[in-house]
Every structure is written in structure tokens, then in C-alpha cells.
Protein backbone atom coordinates (compact mmCIF):
# COMPACT_ATOMS: atom_id res chain seq x y z
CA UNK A 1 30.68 18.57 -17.98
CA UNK A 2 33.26 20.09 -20.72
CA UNK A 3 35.39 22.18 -17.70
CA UNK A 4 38.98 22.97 -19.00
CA UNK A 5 38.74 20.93 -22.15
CA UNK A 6 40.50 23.59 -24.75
CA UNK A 7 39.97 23.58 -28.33
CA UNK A 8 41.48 25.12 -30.80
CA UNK A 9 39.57 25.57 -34.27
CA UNK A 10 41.81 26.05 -37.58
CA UNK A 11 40.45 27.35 -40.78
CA UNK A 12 40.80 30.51 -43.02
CA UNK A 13 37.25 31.60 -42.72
CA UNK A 14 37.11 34.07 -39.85
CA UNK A 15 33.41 33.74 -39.82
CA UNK A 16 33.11 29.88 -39.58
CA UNK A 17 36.09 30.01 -36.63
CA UNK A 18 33.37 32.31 -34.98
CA UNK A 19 30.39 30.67 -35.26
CA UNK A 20 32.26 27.42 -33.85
CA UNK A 21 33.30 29.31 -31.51
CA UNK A 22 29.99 30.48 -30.12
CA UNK A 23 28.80 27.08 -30.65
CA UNK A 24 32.17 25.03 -28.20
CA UNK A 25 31.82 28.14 -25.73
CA UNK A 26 28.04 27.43 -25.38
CA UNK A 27 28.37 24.02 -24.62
CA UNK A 28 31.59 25.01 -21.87
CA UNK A 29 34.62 24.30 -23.54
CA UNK A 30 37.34 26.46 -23.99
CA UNK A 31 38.07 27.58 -27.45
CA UNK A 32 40.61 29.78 -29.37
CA UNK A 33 40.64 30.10 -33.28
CA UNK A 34 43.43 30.34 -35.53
CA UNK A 35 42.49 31.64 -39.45
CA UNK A 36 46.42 31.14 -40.46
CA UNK A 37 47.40 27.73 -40.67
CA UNK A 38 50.67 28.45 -41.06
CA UNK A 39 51.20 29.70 -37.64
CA UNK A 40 49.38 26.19 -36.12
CA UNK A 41 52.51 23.57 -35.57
CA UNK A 42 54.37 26.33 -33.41
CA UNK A 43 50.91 27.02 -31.48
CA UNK A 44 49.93 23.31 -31.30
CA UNK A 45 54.14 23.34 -29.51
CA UNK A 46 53.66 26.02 -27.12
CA UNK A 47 50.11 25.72 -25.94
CA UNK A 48 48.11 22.32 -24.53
CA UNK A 49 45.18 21.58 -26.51
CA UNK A 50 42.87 18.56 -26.05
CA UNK A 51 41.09 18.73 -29.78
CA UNK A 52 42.02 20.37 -33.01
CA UNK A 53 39.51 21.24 -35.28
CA UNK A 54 40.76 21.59 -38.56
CA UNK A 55 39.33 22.71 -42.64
CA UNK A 56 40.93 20.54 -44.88
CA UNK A 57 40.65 23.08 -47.80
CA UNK A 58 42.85 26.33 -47.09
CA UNK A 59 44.48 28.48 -49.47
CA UNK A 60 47.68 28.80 -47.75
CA UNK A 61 48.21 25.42 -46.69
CA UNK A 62 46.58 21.91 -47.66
CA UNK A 63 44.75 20.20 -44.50
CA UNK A 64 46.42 17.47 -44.70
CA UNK A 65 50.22 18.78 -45.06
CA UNK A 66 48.60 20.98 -42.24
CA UNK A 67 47.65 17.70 -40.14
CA UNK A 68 51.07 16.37 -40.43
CA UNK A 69 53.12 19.25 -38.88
CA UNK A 70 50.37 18.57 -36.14
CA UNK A 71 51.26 15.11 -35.26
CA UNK A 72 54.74 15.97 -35.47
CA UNK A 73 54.06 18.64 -32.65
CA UNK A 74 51.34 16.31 -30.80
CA UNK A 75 50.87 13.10 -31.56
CA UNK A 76 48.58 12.35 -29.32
CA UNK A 77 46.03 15.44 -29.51
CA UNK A 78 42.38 14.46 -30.97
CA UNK A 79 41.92 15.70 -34.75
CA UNK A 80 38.76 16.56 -35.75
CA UNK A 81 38.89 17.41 -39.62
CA UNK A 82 35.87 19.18 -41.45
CA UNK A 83 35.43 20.15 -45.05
CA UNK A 84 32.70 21.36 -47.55
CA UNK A 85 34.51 19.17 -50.49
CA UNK A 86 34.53 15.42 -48.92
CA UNK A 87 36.56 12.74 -51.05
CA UNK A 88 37.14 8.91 -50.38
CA UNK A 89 40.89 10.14 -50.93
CA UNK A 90 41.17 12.70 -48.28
CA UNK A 91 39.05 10.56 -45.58
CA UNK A 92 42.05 8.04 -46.20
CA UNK A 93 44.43 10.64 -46.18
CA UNK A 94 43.42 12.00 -42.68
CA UNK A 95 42.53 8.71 -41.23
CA UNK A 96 45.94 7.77 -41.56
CA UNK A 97 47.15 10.38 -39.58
CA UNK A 98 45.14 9.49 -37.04
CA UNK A 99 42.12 11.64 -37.13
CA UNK A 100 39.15 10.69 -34.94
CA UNK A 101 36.56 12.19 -36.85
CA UNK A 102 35.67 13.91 -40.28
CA UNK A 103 32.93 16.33 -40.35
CA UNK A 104 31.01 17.59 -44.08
CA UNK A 105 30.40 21.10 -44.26
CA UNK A 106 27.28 22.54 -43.87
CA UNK A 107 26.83 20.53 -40.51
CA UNK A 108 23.94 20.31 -37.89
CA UNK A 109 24.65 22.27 -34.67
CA UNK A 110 23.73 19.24 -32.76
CA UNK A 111 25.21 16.70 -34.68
CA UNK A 112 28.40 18.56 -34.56
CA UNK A 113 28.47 19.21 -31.16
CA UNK A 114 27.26 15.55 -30.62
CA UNK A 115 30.63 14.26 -32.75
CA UNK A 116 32.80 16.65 -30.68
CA UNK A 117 32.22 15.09 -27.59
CA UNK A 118 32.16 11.93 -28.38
CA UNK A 119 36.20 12.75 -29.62
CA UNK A 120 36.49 14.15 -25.70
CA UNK A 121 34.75 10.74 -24.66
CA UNK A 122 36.91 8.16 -26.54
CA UNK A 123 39.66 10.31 -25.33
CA UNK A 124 38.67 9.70 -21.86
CA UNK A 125 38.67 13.50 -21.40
CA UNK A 126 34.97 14.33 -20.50
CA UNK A 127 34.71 15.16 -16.35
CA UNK A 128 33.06 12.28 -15.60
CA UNK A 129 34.16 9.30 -17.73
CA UNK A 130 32.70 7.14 -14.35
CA UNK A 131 29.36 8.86 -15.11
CA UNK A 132 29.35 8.14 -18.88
CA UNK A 133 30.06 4.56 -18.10
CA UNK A 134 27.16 4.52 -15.38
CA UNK A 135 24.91 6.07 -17.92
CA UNK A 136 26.21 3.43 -21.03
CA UNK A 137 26.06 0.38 -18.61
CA UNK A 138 21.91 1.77 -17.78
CA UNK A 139 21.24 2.45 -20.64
CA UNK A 140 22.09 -1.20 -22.15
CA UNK A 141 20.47 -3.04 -19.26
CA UNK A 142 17.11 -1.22 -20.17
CA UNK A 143 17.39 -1.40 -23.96
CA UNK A 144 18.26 -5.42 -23.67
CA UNK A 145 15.66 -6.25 -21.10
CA UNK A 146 13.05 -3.88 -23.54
CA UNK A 147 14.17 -5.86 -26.30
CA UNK A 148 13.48 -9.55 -24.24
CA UNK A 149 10.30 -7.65 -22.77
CA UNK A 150 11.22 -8.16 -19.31
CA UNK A 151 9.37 -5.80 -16.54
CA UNK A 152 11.54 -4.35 -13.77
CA UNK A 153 9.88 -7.14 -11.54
CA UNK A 154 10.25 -10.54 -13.72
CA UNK A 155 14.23 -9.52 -14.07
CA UNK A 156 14.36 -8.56 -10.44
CA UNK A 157 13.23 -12.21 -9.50
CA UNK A 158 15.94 -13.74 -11.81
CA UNK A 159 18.45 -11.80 -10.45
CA UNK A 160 17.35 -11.57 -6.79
CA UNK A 161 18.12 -8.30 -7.17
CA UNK A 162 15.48 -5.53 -5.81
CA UNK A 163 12.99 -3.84 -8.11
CA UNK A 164 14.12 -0.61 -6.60
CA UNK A 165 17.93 -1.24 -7.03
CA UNK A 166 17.49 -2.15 -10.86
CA UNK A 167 15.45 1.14 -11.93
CA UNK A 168 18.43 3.02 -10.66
CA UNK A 169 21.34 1.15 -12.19
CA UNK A 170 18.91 1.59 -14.86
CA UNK A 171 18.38 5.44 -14.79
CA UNK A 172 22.71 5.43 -13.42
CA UNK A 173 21.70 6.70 -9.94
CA UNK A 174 23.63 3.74 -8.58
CA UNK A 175 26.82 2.12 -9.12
CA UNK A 176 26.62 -2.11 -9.14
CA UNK A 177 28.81 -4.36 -8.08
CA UNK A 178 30.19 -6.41 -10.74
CA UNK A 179 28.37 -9.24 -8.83
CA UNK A 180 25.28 -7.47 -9.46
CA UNK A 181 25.92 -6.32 -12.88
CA UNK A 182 27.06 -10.50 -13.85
CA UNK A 183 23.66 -11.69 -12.21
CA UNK A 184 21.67 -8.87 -14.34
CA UNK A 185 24.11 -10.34 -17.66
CA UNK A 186 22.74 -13.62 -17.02
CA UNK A 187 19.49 -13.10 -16.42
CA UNK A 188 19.76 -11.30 -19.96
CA UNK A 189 21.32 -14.40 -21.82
CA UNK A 190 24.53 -11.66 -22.79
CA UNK A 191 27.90 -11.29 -21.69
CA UNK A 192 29.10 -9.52 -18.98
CA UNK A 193 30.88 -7.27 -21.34
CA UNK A 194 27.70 -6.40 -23.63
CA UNK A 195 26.74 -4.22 -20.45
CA UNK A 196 29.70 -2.14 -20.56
CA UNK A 197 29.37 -1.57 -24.44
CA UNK A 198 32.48 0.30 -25.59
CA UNK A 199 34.52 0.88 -22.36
């Protein structure tokens, strides 16, 4: 899933760079860690990266100031900002510099591994965005037609769609047509573009 996404990790704390590490390298990403902040806009220059992840809260150089030398390197790289000392003023701060998330320190492993790829996803970097979209488009169809407590069969025979060919758009073993997929939208009483939810 995460094949030749690289990450590099930024903060002072050896120890935290290495349990991230362990953590990105688990899940298949590549990852490299960098405890001197100073040395990160000439890294960010030479190397391709496809998400920073970077402490606000370093002795030898404030996140943010840290963030800016960043964007002027790569503007377009994801940010990913983390810090055990959150503030209304430095969420502002990093939002306007375009950071996609902001993570509190201590964090859950699976939250923050949860937040990291949803960055890749939004970036349209994941392998498989075609899959995600498969899986988000299924995964709405059930949840609505759950919600209007519709069996398989009753939408099947408003759509005049098979029974068979539902359950897998539903479980994203199939790709619909958007003919399909508009029939399926109607039957539901939503738009066409509920279905694809934030593509």
C-alpha cells in the first residue's frame, strides 16, 4: 500500500525520531530522521520527500521559522506538525503555512498512523487512490441504504441492478459504471456526488 512513499521525521529527540521510525517502517513507508533542524531546508532541497513530520518545539530552531524555510524549499510537500505544548496560536501559525495536519504529543499509535495516511491520501499519493475511491464509494452505498433500511434485494429491484452486483460494489470488488452508480443514487434519494464522498 505505502511502497516508495518517503518520510522524513524532524525533531531534536533522537528517541521520539526512533520510535516513529519503527512505527512509518512497520506500516511500509520509507523513513529517514533528522534531530538538527537546522540542517532540514538544504535536505528538504536535495532529497524528494512526500511528508515532513515536524516538532514544533526545538531548542535550536522554532517549528514554525523551521516550517517556513520548508515551503520555501517545497512548497508543495505535505507537513505534518506534532507537539506536546498545543496552542490556538501555533495551530494558526502552521495552518497558514499550509500544514495538513497537527498532531498532540503523547499520541495513539493508531491514531497517528491513521492521520499519516490520510495526509498520503488527500495527497493522492497512496498506491491505489482507484482502490480508496472503490472502497469510499462502498462504503457510502452500504452506510446510506443501512441508514434507509434497505436489504440488498428491495434496492436491487429499484435499481434493476442484481443482488449479486450490489454486495460487491458494496464490499469494492467491482467497479460501476456511473450509470450504475446514478441508478443506486436515486434509488437512495442522494446525489450522485454523496457516493463519491470527498473525491
Amino acid at each position: 500500500m505505502a511502497v516508495n512513499i518517503s518520510i522524513l521525521i524532524i525533531d531534536d529527540d533522537e528517541d521520539i525520531c526512533e520510535y516513529m521510525k519503527t512505527l512509518l517502517l512497520a506500516t511500509g513507508y520509507q523513513v529517514e530522521t533528522l534531530s538538527d533542524p537546522t540542517l532540514a531546508e538544504e535536505k528538504v532541497r536535495s532529497e524528494e520527500y512526500h511528508l515532513l513530520i515536524v516538532d514544533l518545539m526545538m531548542p535550536k530552531m522554532d517549528g514554525i521559522e523551521l516550517i517556513k524555510q520548508i515551503r520555501r524549499a517545497d512548497s508543495d510537500v505535505a507537513v505534518v506538525v506534532f507537539t506536546g505544548y498545543p496552542s490556538v496560536e501555533t495551530a494558526v501559525d502552521a495552518l497558514k503555512l499550509n500544514v495538513s495536519d497537527y498532531i498532540k504529543k503523547p499520541f495513539d499509535v493508531d491514531e497517528f498512523r491513521e492521520k499519516i495516511a490520510d495526509v498520503l491520501r488527500r495527497k493522492g499519493l497512496l498506491l491505489n487512490p482507484e482502490a480508496e475511491l472503490h472502497r469510499t464509494i462502498g462504503h457510502n452505498i452500504r452506510r446510506i441504504r443501512k441508514e434507509k433500511e434497505l436489504t440488498l434485494k428491495q434496492l436491487a429491484r429499484r435499481t434493476s441492478l442484481s443482488v449479486s452486483l450490489l454486495s460487491q460494489i458494496e464490499r469494492a470488488e467491482s467497479s460501476a459504471s456511473v450509470s450504475s452508480l446514478y441508478k443506486v443514487a436515486v434509488a437512495l434519494g442522494v446525489k450522485l456526488t454523496v457516493l463519491f464522498g470527498e473525491y
